[in-house]
N, C-alpha and C. Protein backbone atom coordinates (compact mmCIF):
# COMPACT_ATOMS: atom_id res chain seq x y z
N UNK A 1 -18.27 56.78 -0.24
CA UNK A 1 -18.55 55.44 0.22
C UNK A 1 -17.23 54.69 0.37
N UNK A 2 -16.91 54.21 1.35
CA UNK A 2 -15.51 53.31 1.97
C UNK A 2 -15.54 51.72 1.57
N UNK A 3 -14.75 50.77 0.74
CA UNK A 3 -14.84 50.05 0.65
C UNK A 3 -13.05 49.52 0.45
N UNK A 4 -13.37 48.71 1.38
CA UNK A 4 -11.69 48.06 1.46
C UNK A 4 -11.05 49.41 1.62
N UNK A 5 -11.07 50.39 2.53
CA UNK A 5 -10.05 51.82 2.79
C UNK A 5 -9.99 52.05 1.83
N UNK A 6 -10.86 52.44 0.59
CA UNK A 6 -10.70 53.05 -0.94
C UNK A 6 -11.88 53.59 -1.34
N UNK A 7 -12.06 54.91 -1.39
CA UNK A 7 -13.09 55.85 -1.75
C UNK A 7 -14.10 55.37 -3.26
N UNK A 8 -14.48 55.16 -3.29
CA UNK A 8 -15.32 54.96 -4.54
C UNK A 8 -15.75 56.19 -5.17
N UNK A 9 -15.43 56.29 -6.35
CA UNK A 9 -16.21 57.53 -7.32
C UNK A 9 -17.26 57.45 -8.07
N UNK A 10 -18.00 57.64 -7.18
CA UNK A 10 -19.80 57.15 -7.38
C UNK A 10 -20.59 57.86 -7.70
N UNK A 11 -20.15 59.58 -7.44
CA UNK A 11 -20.56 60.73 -7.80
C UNK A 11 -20.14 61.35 -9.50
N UNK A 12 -19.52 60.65 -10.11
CA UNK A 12 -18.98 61.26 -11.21
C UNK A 12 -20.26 61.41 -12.20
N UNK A 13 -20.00 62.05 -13.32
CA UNK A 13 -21.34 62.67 -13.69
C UNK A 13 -21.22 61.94 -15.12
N UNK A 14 -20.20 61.88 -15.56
CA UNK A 14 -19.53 60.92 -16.56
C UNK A 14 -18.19 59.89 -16.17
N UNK A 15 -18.07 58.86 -16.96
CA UNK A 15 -16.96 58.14 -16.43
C UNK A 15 -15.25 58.82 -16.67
N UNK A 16 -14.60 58.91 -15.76
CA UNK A 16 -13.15 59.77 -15.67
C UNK A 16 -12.64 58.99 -16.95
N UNK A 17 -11.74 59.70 -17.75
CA UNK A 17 -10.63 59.03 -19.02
C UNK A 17 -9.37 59.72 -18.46
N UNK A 18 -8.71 59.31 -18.99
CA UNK A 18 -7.23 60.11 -19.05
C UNK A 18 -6.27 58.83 -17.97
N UNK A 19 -5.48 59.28 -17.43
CA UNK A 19 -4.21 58.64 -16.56
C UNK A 19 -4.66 58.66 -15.60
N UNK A 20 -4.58 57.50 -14.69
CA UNK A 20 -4.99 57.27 -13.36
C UNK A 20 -3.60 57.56 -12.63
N UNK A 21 -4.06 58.03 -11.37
CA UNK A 21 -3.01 57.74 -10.08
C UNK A 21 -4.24 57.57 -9.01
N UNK A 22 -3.19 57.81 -8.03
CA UNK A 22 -4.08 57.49 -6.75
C UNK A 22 -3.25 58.36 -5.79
N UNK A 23 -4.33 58.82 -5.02
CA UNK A 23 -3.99 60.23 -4.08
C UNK A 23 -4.67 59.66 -3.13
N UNK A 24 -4.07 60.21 -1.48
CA UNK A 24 -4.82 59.74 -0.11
C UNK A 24 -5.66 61.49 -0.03
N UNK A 25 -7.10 61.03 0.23
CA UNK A 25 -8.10 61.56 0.78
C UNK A 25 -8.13 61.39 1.96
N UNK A 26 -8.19 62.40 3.36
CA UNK A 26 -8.27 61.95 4.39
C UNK A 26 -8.32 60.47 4.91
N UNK A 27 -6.84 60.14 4.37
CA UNK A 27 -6.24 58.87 4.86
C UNK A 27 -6.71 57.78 4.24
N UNK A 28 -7.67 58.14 3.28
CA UNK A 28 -8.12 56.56 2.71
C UNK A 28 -7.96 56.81 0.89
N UNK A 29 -7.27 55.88 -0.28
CA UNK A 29 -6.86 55.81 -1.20
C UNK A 29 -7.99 56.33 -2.15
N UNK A 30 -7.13 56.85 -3.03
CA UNK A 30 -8.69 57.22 -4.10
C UNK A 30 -8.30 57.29 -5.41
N UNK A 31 -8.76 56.50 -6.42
CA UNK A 31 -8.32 56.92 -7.82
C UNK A 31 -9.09 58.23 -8.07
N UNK A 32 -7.86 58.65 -9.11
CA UNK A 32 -8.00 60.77 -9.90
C UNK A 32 -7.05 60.54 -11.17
N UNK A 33 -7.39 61.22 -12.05
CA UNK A 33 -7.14 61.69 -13.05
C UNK A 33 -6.14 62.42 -12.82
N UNK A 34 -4.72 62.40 -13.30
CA UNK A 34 -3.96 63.16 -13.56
C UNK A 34 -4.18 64.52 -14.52
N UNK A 35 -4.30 65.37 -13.71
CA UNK A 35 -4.99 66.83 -14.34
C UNK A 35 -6.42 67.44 -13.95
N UNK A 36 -6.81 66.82 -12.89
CA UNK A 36 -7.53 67.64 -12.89
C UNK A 36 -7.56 68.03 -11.43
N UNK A 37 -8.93 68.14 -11.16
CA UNK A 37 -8.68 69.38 -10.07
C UNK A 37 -9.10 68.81 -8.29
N UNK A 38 -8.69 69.05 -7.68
CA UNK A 38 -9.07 68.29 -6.61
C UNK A 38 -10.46 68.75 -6.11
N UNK A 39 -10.84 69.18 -6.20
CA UNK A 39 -12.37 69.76 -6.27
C UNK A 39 -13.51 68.43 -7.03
N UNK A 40 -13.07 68.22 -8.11
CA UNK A 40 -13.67 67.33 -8.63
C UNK A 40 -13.42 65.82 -8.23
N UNK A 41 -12.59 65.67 -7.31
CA UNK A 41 -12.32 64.31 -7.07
C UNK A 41 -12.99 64.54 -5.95
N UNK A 42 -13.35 65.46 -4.94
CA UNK A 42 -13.71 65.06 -3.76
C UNK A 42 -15.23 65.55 -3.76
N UNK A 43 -16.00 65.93 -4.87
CA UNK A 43 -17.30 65.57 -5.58
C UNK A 43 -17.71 64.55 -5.95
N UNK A 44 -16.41 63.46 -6.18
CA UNK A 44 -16.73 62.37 -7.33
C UNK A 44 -16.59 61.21 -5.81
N UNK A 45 -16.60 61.41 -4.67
CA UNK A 45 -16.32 60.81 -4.01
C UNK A 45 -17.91 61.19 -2.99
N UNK A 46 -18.37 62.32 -3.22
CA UNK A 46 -19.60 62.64 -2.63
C UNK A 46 -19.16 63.41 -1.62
N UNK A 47 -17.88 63.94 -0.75
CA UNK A 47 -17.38 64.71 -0.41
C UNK A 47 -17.82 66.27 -0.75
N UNK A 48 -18.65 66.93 0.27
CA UNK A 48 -19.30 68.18 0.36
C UNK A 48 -18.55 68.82 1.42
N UNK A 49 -19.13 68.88 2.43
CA UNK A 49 -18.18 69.48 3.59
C UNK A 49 -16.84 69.19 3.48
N UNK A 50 -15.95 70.79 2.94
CA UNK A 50 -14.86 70.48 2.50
C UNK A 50 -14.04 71.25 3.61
N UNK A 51 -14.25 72.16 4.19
CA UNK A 51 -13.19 72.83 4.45
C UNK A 51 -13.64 73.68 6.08
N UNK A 52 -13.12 74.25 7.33
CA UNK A 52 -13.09 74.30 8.21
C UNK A 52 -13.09 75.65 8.65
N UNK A 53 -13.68 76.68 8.64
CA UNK A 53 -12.90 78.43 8.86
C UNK A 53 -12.38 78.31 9.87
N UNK A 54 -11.93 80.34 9.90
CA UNK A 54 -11.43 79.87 11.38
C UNK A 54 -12.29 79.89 12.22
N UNK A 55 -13.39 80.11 12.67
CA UNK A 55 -14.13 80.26 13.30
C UNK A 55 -15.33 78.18 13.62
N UNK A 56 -14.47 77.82 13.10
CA UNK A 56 -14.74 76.24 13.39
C UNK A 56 -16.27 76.33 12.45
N UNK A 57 -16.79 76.99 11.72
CA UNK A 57 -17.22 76.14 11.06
C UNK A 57 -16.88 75.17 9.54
N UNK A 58 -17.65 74.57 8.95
CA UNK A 58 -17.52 73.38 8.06
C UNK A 58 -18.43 74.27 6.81
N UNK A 59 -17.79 74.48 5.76
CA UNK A 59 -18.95 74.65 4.20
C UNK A 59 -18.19 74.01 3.45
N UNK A 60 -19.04 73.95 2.34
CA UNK A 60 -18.27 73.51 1.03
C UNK A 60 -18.11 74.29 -0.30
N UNK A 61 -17.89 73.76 -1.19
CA UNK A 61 -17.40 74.70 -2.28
C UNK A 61 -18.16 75.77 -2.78
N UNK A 62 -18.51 76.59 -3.62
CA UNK A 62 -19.39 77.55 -3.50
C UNK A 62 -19.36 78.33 -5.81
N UNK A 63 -17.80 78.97 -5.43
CA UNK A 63 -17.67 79.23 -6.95
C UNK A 63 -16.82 78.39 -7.74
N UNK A 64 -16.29 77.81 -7.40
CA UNK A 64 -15.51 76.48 -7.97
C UNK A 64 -14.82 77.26 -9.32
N UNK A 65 -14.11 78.68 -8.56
CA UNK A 65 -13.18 78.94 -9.26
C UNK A 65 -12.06 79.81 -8.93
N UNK A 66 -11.63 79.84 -7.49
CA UNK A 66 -10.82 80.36 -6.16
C UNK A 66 -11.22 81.82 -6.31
N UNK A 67 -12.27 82.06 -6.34
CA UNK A 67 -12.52 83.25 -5.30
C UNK A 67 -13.13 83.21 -4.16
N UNK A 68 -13.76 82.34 -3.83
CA UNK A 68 -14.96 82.44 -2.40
C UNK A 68 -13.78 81.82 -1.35
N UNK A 69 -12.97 81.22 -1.55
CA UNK A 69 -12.07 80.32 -0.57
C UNK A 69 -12.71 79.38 0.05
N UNK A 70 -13.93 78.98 -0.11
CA UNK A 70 -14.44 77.77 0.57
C UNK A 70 -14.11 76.48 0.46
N UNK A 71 -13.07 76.40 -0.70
CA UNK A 71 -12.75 74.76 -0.40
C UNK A 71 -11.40 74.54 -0.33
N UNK A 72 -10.93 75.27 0.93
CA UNK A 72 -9.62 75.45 0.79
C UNK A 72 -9.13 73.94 1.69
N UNK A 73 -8.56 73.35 1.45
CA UNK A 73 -8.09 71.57 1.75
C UNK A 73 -6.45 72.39 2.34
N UNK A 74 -6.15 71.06 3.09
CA UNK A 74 -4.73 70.92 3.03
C UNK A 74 -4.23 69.97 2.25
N UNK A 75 -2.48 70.47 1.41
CA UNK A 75 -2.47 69.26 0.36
C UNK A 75 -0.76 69.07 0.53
N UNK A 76 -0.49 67.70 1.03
CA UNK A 76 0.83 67.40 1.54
C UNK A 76 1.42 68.72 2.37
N UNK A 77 0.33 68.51 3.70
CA UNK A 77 1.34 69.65 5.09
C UNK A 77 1.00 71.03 4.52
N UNK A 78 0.74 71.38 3.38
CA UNK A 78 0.13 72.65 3.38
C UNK A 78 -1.12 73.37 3.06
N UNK A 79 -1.35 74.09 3.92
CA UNK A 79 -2.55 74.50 4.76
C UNK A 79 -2.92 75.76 3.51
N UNK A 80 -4.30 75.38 3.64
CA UNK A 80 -5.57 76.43 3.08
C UNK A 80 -4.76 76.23 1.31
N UNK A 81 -5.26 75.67 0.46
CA UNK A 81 -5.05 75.13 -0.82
C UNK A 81 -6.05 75.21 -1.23
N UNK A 82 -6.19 76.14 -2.07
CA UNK A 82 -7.94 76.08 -3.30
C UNK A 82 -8.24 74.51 -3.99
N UNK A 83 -8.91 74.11 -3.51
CA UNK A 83 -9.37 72.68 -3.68
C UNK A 83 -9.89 72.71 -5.75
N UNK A 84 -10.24 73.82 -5.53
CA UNK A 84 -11.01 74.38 -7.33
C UNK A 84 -9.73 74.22 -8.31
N UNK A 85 -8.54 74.47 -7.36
CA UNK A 85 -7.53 75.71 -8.37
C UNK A 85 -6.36 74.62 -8.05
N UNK A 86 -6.18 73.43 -7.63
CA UNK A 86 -4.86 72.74 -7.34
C UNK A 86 -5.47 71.38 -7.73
N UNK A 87 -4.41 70.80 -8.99
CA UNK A 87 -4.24 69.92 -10.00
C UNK A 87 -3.79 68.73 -8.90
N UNK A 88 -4.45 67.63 -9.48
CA UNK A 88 -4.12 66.39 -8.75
C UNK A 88 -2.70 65.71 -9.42
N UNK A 89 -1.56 65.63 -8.14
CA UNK A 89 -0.34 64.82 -8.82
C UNK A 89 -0.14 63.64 -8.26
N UNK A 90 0.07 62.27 -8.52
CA UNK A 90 0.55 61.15 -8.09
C UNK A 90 0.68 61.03 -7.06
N UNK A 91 0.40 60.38 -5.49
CA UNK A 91 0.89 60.19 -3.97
C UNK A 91 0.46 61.43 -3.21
N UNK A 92 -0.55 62.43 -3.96
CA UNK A 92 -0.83 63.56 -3.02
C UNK A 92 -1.49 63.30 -1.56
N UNK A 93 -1.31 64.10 -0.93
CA UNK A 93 -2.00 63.64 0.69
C UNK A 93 -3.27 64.72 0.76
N UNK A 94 -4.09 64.66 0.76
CA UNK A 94 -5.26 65.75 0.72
C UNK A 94 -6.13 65.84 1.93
N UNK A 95 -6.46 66.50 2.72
CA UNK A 95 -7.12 66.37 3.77
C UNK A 95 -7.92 67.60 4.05
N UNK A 96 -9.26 67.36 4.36
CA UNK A 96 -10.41 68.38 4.45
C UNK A 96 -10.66 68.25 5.93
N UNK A 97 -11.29 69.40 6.08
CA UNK A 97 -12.06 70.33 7.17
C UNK A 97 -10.68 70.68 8.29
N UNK A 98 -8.97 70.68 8.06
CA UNK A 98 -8.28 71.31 8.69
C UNK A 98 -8.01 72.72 8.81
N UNK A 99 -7.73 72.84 9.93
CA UNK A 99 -7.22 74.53 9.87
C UNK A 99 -6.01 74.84 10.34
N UNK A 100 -5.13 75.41 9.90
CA UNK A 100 -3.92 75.86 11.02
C UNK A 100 -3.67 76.71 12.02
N UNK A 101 -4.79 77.19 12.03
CA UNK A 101 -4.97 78.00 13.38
C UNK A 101 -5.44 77.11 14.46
N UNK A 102 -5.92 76.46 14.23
CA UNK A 102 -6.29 75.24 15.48
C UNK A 102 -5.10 74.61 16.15
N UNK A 103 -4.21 74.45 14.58
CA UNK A 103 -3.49 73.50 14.88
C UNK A 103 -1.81 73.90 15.63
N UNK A 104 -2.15 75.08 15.85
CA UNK A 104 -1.00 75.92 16.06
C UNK A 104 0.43 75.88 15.22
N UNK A 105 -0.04 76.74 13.90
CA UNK A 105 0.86 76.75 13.12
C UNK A 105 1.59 75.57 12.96
């Protein structure tokens, strides 16, 4: 849900503790927990359709523990990132349903 260009975490299942930062989600701001996983922030945002094959379609996460590769994100310019398996750091740029084969390398 978008409010003032800032993702709301509306999906969380309990309320987040720990250290806040803030990471861009496909271009719009989002508070995350320092440490955890980007998988869970873009759950906590209601973010399902995560990721793009090559074959242009859209799924989302599946084992939420990098073997299936389904939620592979791009994270600051680099392409296909286990969304399960890559820790949220301060100013990250995160962006779903890209591919680099589209994008010509």
């Amino acid at each position: 849900m978008e409010h003032n260009n800032k993702l709301d975490r509306k999906q969380d299942i309990v309320p987040p503790s720990g250290q806040f930062t803030q990471v861009w989600l496909d271009n719009q701001k989002v508070d995350a927990v320092l440490g955890e996983n980007i998988l869970s922030v873009l759950f906590a945002v209601g973010k399902n359709a995560i990721t793009q094959n090559d074959h242009a379609k859209v799924s989302g996460a599946y084992c939420g523990m990098g073997v299936c590769h389904c939620c592979n994100v791009q994270v600051n310019g680099k392409h296909k990132m286990k969304a399960c398996q890559t820790l949220i750091e301060p100013g990250m740029r995160i962006d779903t349903q890209t591919n680099r084969l589209e994008e010509g390398f």
